[in-house]
PDB file of N, CA and C in Angstrom:
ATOM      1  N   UNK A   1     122.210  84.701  67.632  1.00  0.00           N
ATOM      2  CA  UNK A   1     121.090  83.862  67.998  1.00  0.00           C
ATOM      3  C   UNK A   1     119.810  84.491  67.480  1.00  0.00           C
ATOM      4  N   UNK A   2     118.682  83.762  67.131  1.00  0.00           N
ATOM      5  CA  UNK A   2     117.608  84.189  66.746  1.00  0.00           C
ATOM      6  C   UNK A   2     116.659  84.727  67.778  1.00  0.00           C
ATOM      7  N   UNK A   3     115.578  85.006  67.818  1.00  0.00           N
ATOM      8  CA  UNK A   3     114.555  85.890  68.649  1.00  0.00           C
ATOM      9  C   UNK A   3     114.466  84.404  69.787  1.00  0.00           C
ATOM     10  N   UNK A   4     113.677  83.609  69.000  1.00  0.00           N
ATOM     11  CA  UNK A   4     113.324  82.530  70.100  1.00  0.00           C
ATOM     12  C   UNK A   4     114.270  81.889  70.850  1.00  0.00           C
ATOM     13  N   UNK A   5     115.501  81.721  70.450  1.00  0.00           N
ATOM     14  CA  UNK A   5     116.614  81.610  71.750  1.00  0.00           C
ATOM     15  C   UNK A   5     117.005  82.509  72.950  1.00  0.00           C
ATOM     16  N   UNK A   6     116.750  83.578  72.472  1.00  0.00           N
ATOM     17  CA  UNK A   6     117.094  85.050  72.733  1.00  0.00           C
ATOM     18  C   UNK A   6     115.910  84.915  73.937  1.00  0.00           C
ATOM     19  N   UNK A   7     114.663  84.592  73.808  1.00  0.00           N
ATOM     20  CA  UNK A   7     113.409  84.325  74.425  1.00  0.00           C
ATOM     21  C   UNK A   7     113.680  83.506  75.551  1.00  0.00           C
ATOM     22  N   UNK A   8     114.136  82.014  75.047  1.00  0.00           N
ATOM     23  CA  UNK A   8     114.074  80.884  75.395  1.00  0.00           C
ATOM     24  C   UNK A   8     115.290  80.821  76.677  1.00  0.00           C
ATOM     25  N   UNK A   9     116.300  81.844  76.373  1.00  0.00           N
ATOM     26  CA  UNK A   9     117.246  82.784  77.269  1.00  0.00           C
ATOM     27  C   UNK A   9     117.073  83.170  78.246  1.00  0.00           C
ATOM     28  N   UNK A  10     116.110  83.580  78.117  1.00  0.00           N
ATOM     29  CA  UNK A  10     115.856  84.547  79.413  1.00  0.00           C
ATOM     30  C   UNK A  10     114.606  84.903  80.116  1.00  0.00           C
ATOM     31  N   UNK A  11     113.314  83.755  79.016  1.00  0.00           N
ATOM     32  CA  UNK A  11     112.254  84.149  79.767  1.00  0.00           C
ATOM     33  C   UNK A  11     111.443  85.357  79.317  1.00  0.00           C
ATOM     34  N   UNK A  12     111.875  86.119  78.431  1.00  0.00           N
ATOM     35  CA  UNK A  12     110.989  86.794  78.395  1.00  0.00           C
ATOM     36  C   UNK A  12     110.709  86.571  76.887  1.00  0.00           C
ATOM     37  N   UNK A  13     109.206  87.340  76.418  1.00  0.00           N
ATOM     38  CA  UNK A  13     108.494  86.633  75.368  1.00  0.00           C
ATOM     39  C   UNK A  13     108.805  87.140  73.653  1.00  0.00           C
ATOM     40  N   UNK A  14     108.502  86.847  73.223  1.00  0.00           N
ATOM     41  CA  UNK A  14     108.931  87.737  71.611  1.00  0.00           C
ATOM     42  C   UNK A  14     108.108  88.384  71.395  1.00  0.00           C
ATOM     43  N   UNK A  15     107.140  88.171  71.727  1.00  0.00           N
ATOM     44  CA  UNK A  15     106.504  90.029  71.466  1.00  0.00           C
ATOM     45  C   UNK A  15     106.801  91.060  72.551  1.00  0.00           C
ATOM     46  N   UNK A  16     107.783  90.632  74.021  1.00  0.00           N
ATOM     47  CA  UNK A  16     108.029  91.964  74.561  1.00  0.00           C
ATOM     48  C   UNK A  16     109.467  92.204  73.879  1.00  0.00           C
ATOM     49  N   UNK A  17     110.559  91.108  73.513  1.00  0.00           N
ATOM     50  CA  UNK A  17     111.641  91.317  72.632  1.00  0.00           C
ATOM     51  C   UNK A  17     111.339  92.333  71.562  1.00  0.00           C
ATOM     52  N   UNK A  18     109.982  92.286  70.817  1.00  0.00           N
ATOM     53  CA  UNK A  18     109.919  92.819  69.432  1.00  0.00           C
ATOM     54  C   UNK A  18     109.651  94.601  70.213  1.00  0.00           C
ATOM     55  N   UNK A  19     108.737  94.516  71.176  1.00  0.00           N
ATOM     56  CA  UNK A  19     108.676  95.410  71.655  1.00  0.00           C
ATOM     57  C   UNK A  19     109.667  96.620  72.021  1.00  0.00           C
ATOM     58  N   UNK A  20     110.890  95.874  73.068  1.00  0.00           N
ATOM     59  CA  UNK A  20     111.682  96.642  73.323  1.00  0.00           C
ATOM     60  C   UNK A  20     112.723  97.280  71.727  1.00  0.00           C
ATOM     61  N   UNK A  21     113.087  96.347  71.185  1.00  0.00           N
ATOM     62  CA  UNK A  21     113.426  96.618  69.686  1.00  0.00           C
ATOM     63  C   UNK A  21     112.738  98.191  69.228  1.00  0.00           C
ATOM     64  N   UNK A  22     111.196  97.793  69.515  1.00  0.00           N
ATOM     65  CA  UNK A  22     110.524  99.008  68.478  1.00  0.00           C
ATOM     66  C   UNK A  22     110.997 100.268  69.324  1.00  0.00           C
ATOM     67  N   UNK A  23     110.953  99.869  70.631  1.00  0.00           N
ATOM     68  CA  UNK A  23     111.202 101.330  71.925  1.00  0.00           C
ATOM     69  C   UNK A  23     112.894 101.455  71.125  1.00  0.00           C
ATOM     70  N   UNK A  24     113.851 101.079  71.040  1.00  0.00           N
ATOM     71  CA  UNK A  24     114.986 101.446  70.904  1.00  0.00           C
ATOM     72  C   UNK A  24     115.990 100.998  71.913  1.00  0.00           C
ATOM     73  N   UNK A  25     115.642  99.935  72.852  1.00  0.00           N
ATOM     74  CA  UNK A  25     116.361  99.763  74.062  1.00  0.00           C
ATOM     75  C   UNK A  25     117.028  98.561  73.601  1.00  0.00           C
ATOM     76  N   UNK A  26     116.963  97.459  72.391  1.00  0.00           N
ATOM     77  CA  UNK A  26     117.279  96.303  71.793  1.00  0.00           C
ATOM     78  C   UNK A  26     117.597  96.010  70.480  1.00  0.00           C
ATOM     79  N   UNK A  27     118.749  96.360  70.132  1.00  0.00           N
ATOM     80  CA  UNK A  27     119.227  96.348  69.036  1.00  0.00           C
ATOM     81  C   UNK A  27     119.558  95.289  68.120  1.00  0.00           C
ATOM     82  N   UNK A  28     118.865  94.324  67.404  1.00  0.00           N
ATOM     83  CA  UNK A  28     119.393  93.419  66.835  1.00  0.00           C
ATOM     84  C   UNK A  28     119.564  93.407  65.348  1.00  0.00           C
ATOM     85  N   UNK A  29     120.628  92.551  64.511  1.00  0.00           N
ATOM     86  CA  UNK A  29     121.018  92.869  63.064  1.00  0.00           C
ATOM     87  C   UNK A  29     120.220  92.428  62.553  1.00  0.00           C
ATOM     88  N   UNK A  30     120.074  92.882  61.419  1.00  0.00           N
ATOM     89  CA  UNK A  30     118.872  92.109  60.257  1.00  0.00           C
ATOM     90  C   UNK A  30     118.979  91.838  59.608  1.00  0.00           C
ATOM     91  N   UNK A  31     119.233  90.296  59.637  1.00  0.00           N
ATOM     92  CA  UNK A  31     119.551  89.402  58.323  1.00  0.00           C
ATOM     93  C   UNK A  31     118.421  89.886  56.785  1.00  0.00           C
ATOM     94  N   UNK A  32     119.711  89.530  55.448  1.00  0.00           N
ATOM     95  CA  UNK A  32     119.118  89.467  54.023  1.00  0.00           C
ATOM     96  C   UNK A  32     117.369  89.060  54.576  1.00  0.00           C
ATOM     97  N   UNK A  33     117.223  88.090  54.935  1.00  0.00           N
ATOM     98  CA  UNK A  33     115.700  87.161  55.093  1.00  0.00           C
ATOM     99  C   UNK A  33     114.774  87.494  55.645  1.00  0.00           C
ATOM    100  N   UNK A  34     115.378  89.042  56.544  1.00  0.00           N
ATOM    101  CA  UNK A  34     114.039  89.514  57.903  1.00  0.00           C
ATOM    102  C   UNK A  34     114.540  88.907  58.965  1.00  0.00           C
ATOM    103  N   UNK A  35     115.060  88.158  58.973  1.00  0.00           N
ATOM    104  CA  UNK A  35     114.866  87.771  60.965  1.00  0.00           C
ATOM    105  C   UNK A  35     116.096  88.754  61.220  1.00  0.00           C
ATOM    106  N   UNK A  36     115.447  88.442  62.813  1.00  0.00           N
ATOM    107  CA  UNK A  36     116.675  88.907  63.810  1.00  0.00           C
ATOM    108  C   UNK A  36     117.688  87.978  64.404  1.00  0.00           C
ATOM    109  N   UNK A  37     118.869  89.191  64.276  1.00  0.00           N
ATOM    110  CA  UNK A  37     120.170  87.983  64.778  1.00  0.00           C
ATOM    111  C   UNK A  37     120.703  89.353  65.946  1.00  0.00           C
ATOM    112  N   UNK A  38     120.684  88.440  67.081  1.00  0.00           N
ATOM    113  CA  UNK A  38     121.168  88.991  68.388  1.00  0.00           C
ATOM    114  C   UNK A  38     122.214  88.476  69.038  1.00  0.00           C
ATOM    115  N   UNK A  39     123.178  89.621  69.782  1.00  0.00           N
ATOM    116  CA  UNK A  39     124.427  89.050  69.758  1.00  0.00           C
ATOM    117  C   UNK A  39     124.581  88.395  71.108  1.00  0.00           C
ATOM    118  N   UNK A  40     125.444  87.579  71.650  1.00  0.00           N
ATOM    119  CA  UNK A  40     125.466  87.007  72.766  1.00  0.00           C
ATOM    120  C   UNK A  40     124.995  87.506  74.094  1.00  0.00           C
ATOM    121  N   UNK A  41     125.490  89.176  73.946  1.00  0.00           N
ATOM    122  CA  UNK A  41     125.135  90.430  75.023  1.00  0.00           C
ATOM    123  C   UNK A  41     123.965  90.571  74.964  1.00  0.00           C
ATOM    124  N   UNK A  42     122.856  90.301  74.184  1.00  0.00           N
ATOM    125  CA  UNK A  42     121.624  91.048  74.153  1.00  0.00           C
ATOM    126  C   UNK A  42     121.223  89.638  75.588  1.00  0.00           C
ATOM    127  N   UNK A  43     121.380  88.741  75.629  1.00  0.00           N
ATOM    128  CA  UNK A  43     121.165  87.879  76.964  1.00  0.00           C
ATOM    129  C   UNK A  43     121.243  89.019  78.427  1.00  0.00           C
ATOM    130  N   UNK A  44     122.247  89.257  78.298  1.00  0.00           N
ATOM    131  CA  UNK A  44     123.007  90.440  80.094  1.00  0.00           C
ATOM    132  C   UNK A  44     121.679  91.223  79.552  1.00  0.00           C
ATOM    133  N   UNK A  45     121.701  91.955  78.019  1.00  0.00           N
ATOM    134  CA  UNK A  45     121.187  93.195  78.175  1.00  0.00           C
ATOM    135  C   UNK A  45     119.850  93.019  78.501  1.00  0.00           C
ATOM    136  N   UNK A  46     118.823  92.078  78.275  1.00  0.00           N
ATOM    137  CA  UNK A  46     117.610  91.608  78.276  1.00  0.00           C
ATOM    138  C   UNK A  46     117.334  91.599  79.823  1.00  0.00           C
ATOM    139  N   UNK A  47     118.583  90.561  80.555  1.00  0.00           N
ATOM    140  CA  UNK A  47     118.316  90.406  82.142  1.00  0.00           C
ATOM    141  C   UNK A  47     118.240  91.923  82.724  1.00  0.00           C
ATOM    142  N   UNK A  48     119.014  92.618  82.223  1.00  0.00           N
ATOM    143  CA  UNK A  48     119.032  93.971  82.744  1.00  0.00           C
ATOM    144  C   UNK A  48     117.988  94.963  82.686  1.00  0.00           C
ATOM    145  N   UNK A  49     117.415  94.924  81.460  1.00  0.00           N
ATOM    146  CA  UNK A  49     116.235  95.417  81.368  1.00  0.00           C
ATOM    147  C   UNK A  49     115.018  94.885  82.078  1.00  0.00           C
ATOM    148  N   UNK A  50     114.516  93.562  81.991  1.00  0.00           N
ATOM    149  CA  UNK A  50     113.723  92.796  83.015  1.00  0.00           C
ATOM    150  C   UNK A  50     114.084  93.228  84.662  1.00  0.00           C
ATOM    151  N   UNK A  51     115.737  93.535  85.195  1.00  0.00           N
ATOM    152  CA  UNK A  51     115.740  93.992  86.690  1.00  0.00           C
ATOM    153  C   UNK A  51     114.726  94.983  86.862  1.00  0.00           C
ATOM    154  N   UNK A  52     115.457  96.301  86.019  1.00  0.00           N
ATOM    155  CA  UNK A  52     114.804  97.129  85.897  1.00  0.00           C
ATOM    156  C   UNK A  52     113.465  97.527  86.300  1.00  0.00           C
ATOM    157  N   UNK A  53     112.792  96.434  85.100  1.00  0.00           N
ATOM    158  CA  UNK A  53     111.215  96.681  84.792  1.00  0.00           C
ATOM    159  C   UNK A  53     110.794  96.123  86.109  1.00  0.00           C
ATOM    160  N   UNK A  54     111.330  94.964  86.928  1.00  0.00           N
ATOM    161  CA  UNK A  54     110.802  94.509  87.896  1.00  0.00           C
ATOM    162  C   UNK A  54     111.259  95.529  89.709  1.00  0.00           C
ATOM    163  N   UNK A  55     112.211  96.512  89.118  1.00  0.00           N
ATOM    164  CA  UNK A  55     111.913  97.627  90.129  1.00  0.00           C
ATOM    165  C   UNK A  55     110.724  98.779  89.841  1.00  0.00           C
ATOM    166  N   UNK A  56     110.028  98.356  88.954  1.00  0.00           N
ATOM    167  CA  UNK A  56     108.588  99.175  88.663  1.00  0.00           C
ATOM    168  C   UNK A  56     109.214 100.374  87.471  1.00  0.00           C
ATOM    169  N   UNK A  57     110.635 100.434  86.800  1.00  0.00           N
ATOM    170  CA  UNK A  57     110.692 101.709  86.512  1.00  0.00           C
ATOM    171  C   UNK A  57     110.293 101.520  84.757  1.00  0.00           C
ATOM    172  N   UNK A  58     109.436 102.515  83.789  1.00  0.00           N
ATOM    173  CA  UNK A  58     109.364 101.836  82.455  1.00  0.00           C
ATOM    174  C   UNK A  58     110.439 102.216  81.609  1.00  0.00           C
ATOM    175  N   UNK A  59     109.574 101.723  80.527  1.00  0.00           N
ATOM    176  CA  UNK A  59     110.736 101.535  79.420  1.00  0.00           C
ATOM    177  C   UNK A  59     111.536 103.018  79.077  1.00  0.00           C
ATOM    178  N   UNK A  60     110.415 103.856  79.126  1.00  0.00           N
ATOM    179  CA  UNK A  60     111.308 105.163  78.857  1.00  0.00           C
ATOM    180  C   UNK A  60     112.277 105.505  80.037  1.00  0.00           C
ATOM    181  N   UNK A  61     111.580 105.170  81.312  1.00  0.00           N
ATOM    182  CA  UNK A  61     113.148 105.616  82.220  1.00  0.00           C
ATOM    183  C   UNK A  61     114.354 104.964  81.732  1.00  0.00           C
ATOM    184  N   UNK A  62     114.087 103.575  81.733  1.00  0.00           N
ATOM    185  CA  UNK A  62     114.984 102.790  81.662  1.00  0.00           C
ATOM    186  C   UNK A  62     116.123 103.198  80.367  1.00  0.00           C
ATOM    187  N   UNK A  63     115.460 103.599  78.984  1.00  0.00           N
ATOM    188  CA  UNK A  63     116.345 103.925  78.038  1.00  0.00           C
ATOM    189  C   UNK A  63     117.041 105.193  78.479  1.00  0.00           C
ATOM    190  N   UNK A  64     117.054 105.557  78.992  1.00  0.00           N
ATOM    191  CA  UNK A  64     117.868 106.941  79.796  1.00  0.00           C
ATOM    192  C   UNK A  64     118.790 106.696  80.425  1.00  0.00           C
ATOM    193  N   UNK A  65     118.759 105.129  80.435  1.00  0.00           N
ATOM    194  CA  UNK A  65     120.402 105.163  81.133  1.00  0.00           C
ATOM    195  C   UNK A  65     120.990 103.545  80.574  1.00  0.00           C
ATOM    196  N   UNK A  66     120.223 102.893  80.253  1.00  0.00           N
ATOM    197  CA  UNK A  66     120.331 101.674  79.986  1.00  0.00           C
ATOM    198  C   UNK A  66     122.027 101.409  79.636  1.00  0.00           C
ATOM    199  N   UNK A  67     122.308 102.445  78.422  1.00  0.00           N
ATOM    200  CA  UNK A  67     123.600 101.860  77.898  1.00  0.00           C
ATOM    201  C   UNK A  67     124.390 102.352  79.094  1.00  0.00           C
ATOM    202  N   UNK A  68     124.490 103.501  79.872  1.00  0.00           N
ATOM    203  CA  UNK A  68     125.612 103.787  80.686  1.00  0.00           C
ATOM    204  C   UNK A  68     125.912 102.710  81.769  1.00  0.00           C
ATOM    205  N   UNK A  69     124.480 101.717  82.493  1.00  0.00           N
ATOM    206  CA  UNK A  69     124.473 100.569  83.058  1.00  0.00           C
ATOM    207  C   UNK A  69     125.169  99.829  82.436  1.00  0.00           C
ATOM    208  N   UNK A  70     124.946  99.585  81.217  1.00  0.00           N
ATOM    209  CA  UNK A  70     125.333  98.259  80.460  1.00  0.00           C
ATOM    210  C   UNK A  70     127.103  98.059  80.121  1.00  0.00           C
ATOM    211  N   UNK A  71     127.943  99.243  80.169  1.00  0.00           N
ATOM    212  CA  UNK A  71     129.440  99.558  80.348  1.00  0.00           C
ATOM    213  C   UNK A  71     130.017 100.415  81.849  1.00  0.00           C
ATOM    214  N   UNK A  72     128.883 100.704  82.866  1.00  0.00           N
ATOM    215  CA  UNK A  72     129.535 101.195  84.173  1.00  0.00           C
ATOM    216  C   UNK A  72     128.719 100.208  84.900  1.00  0.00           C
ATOM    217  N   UNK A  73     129.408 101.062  86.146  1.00  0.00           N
ATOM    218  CA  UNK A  73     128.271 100.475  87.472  1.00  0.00           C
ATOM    219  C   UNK A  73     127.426 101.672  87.755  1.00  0.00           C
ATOM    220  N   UNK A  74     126.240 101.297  88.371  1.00  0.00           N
ATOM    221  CA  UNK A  74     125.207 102.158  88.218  1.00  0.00           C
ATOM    222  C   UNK A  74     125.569 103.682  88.983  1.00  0.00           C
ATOM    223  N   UNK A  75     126.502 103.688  90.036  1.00  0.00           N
ATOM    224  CA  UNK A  75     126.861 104.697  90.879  1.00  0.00           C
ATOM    225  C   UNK A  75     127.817 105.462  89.891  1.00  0.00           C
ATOM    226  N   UNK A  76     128.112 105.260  88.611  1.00  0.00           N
ATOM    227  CA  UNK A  76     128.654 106.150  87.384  1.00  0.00           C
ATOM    228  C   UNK A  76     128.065 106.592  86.807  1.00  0.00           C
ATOM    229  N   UNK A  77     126.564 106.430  86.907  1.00  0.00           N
ATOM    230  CA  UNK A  77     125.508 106.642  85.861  1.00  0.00           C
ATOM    231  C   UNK A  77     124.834 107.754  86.474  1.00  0.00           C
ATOM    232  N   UNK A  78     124.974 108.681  85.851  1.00  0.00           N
ATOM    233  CA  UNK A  78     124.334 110.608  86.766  1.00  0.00           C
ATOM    234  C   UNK A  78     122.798 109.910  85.988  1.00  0.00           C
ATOM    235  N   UNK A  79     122.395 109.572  85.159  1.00  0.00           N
ATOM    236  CA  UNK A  79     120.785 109.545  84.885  1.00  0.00           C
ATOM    237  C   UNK A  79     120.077 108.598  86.452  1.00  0.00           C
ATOM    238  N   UNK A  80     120.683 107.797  86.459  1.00  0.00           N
ATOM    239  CA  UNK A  80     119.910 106.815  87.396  1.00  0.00           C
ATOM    240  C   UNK A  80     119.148 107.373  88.613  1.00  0.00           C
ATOM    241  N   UNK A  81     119.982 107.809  89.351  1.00  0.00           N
ATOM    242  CA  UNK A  81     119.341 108.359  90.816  1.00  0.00           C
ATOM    243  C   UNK A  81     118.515 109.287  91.055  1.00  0.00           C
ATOM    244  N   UNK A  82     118.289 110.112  89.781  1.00  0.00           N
ATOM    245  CA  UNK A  82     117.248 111.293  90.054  1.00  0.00           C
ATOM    246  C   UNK A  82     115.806 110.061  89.575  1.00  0.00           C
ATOM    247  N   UNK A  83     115.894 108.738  88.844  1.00  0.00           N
ATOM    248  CA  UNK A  83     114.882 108.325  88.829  1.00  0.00           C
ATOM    249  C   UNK A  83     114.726 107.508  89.680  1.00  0.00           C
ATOM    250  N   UNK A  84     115.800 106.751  90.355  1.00  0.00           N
ATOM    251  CA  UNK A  84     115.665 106.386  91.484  1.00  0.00           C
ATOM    252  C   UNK A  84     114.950 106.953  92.786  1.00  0.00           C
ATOM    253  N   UNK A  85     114.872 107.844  92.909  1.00  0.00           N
ATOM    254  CA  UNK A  85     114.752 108.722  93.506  1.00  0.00           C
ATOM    255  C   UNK A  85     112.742 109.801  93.491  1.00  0.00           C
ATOM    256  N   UNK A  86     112.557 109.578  92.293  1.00  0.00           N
ATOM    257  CA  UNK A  86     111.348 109.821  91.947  1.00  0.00           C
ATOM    258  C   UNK A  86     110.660 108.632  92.079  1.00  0.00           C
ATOM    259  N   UNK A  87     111.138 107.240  91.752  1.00  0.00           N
ATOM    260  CA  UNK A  87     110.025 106.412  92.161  1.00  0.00           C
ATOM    261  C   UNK A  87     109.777 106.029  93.472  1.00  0.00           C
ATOM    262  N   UNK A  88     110.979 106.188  94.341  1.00  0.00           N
ATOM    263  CA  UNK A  88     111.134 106.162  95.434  1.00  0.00           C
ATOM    264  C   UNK A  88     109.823 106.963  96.294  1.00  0.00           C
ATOM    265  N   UNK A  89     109.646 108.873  95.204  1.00  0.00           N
ATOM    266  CA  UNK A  89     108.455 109.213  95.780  1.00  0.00           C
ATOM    267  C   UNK A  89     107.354 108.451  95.507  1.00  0.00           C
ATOM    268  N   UNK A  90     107.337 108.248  94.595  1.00  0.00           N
ATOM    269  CA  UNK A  90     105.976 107.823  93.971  1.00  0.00           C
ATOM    270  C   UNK A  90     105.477 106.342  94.654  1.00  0.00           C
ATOM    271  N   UNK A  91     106.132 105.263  95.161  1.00  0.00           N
ATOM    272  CA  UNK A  91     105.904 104.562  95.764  1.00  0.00           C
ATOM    273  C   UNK A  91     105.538 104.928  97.543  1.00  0.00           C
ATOM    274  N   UNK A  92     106.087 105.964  98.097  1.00  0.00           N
ATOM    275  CA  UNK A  92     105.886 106.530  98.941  1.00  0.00           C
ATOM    276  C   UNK A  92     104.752 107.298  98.838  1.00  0.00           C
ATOM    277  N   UNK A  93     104.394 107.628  98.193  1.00  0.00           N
ATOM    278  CA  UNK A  93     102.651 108.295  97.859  1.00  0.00           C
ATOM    279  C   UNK A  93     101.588 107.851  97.541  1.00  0.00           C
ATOM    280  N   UNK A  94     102.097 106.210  96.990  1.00  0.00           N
ATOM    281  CA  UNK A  94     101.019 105.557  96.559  1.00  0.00           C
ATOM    282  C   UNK A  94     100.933 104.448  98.078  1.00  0.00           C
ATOM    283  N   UNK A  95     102.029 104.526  99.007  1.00  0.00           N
ATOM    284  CA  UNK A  95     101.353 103.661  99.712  1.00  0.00           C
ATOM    285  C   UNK A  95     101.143 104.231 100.994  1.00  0.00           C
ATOM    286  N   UNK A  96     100.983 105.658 101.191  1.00  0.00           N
ATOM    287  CA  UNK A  96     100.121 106.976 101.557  1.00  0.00           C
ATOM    288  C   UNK A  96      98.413 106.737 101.129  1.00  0.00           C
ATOM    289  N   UNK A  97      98.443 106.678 100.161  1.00  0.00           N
ATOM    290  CA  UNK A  97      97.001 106.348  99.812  1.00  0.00           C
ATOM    291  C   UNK A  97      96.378 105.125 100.221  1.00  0.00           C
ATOM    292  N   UNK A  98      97.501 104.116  99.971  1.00  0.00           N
ATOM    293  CA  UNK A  98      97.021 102.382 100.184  1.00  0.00           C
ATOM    294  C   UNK A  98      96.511 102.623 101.553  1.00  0.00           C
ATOM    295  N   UNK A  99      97.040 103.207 102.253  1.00  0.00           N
ATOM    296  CA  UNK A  99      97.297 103.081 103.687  1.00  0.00           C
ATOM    297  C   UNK A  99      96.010 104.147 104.369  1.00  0.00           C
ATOM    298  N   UNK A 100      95.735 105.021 103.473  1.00  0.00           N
ATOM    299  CA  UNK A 100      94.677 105.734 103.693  1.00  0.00           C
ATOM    300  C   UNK A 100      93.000 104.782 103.336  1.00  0.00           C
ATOM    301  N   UNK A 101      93.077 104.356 102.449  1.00  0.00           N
ATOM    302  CA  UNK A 101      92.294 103.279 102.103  1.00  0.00           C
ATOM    303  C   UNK A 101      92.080 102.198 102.892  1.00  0.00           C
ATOM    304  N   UNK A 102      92.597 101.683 103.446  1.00  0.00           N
ATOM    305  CA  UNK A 102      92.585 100.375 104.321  1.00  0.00           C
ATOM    306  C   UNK A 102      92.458 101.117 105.334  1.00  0.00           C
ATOM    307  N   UNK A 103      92.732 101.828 105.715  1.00  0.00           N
ATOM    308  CA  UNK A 103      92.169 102.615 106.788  1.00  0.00           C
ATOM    309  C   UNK A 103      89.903 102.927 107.029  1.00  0.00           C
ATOM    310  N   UNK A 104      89.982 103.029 105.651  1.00  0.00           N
ATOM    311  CA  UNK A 104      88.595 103.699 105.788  1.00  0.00           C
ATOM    312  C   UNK A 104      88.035 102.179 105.611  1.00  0.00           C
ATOM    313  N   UNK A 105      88.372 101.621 104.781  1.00  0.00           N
ATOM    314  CA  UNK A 105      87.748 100.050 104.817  1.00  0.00           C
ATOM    315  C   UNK A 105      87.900  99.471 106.455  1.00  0.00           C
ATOM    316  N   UNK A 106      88.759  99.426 106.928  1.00  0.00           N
ATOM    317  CA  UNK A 106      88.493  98.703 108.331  1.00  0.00           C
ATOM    318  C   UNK A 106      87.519  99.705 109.120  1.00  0.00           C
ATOM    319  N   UNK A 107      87.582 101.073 109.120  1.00  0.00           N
ATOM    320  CA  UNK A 107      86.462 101.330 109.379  1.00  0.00           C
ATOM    321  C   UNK A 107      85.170 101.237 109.190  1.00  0.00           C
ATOM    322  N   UNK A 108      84.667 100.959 107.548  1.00  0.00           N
ATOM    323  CA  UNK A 108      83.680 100.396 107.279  1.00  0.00           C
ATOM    324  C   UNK A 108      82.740  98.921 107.423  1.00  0.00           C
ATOM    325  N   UNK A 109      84.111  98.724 107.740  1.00  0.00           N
ATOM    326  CA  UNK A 109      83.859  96.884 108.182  1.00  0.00           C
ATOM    327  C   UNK A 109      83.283  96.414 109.308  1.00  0.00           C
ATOM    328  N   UNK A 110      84.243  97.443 110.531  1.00  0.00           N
ATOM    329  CA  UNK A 110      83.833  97.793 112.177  1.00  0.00           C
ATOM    330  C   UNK A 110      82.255  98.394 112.048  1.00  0.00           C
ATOM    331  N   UNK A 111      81.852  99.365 111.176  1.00  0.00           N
ATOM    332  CA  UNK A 111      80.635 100.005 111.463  1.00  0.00           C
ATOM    333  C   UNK A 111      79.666  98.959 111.189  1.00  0.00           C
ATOM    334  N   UNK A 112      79.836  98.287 109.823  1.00  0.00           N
ATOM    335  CA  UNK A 112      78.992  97.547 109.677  1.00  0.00           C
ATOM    336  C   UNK A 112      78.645  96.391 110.471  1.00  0.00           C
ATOM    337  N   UNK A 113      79.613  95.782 111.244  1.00  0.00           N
ATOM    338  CA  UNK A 113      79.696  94.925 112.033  1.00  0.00           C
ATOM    339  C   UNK A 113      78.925  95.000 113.320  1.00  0.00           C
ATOM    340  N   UNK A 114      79.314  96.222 113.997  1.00  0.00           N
ATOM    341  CA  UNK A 114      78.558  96.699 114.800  1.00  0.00           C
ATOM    342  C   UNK A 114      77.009  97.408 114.802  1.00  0.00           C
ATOM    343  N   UNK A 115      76.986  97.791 113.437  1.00  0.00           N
ATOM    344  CA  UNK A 115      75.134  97.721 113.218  1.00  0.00           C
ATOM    345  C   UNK A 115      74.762  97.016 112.899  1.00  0.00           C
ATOM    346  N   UNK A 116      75.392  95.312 112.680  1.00  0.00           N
ATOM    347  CA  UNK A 116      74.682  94.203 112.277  1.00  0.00           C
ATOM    348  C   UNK A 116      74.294  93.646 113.473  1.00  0.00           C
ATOM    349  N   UNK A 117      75.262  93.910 114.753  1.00  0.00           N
ATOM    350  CA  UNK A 117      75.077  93.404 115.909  1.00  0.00           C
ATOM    351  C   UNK A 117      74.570  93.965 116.773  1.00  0.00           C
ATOM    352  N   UNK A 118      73.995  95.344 116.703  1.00  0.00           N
ATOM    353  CA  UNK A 118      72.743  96.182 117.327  1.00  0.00           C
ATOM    354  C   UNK A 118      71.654  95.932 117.096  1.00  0.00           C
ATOM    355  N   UNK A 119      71.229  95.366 115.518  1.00  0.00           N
ATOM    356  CA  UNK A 119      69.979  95.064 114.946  1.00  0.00           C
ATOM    357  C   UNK A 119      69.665  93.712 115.310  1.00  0.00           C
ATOM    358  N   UNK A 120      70.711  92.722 114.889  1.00  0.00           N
ATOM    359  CA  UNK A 120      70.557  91.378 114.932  1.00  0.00           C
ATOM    360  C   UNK A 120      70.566  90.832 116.584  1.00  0.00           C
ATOM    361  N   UNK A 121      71.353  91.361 117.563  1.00  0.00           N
ATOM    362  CA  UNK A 121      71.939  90.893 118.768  1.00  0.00           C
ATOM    363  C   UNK A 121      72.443  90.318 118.512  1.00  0.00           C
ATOM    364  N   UNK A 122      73.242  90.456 118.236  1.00  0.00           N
ATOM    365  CA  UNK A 122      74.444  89.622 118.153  1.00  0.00           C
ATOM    366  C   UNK A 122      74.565  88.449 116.966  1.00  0.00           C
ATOM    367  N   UNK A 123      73.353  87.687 116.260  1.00  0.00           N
ATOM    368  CA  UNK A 123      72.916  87.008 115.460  1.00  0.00           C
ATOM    369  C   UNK A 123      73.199  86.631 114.208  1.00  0.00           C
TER     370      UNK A 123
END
């Protein structure tokens, strides 16, 4: 199949197709003419990569294990879980901060509120 079926497949766009290609995670043949011809699998492999990306992890994690996903199940795959596992922190730290933040904003909100309503009476 060509790029734009390949696209038209699965939703995702031809310049992130051309993209993953350039990263090394998407392998397609190259016809005499220049285009790309992709084989029925690059469909699974595309959805798989999109899971992925939509558990926050990028392209370079992802090529670190991609093919062992793509012929096991992921609990065969020794790369996966140590990154599993790191974003796991990293989402845990970032919503440490979120949480620290909304914190100081509702406090800022309360202060202001309450010196609008010392000055104003209430008004």
């Amino acid at each position: 199949m060509k790029i734009g079926e390949l696209s038209r497949l699965t939703g995702v766009s031809v310049r992130s197709l051309r993209y993953y290609e350039e990263q090394g995670i998407l392998s397609p043949i190259r016809l005499a003419n220049g285009y790309r011809e992709y084989h029925d699998l690059a469909v699974e492999q595309v959805n798989t990569i999109k899971f992925y990306l939509n558990l926050g992890l990028t392209i370079e994690q992802i090529s670190g294990f991609l093919n062992c996903v793509l012929k096991n199940k992921e609990a065969f795959c020794n790369e996966i879980l140590p990154i599993y596992e790191e974003k796991l922190h990293e989402l845990d730290h970032q919503i440490q901060l979120l949480s620290m933040i909304r914190s100081n904003l509702i406090e800022r909100i309360t202060s202001i509120k309450e010196e609008r309503t010392r000055i104003d009476g209430g008004n």
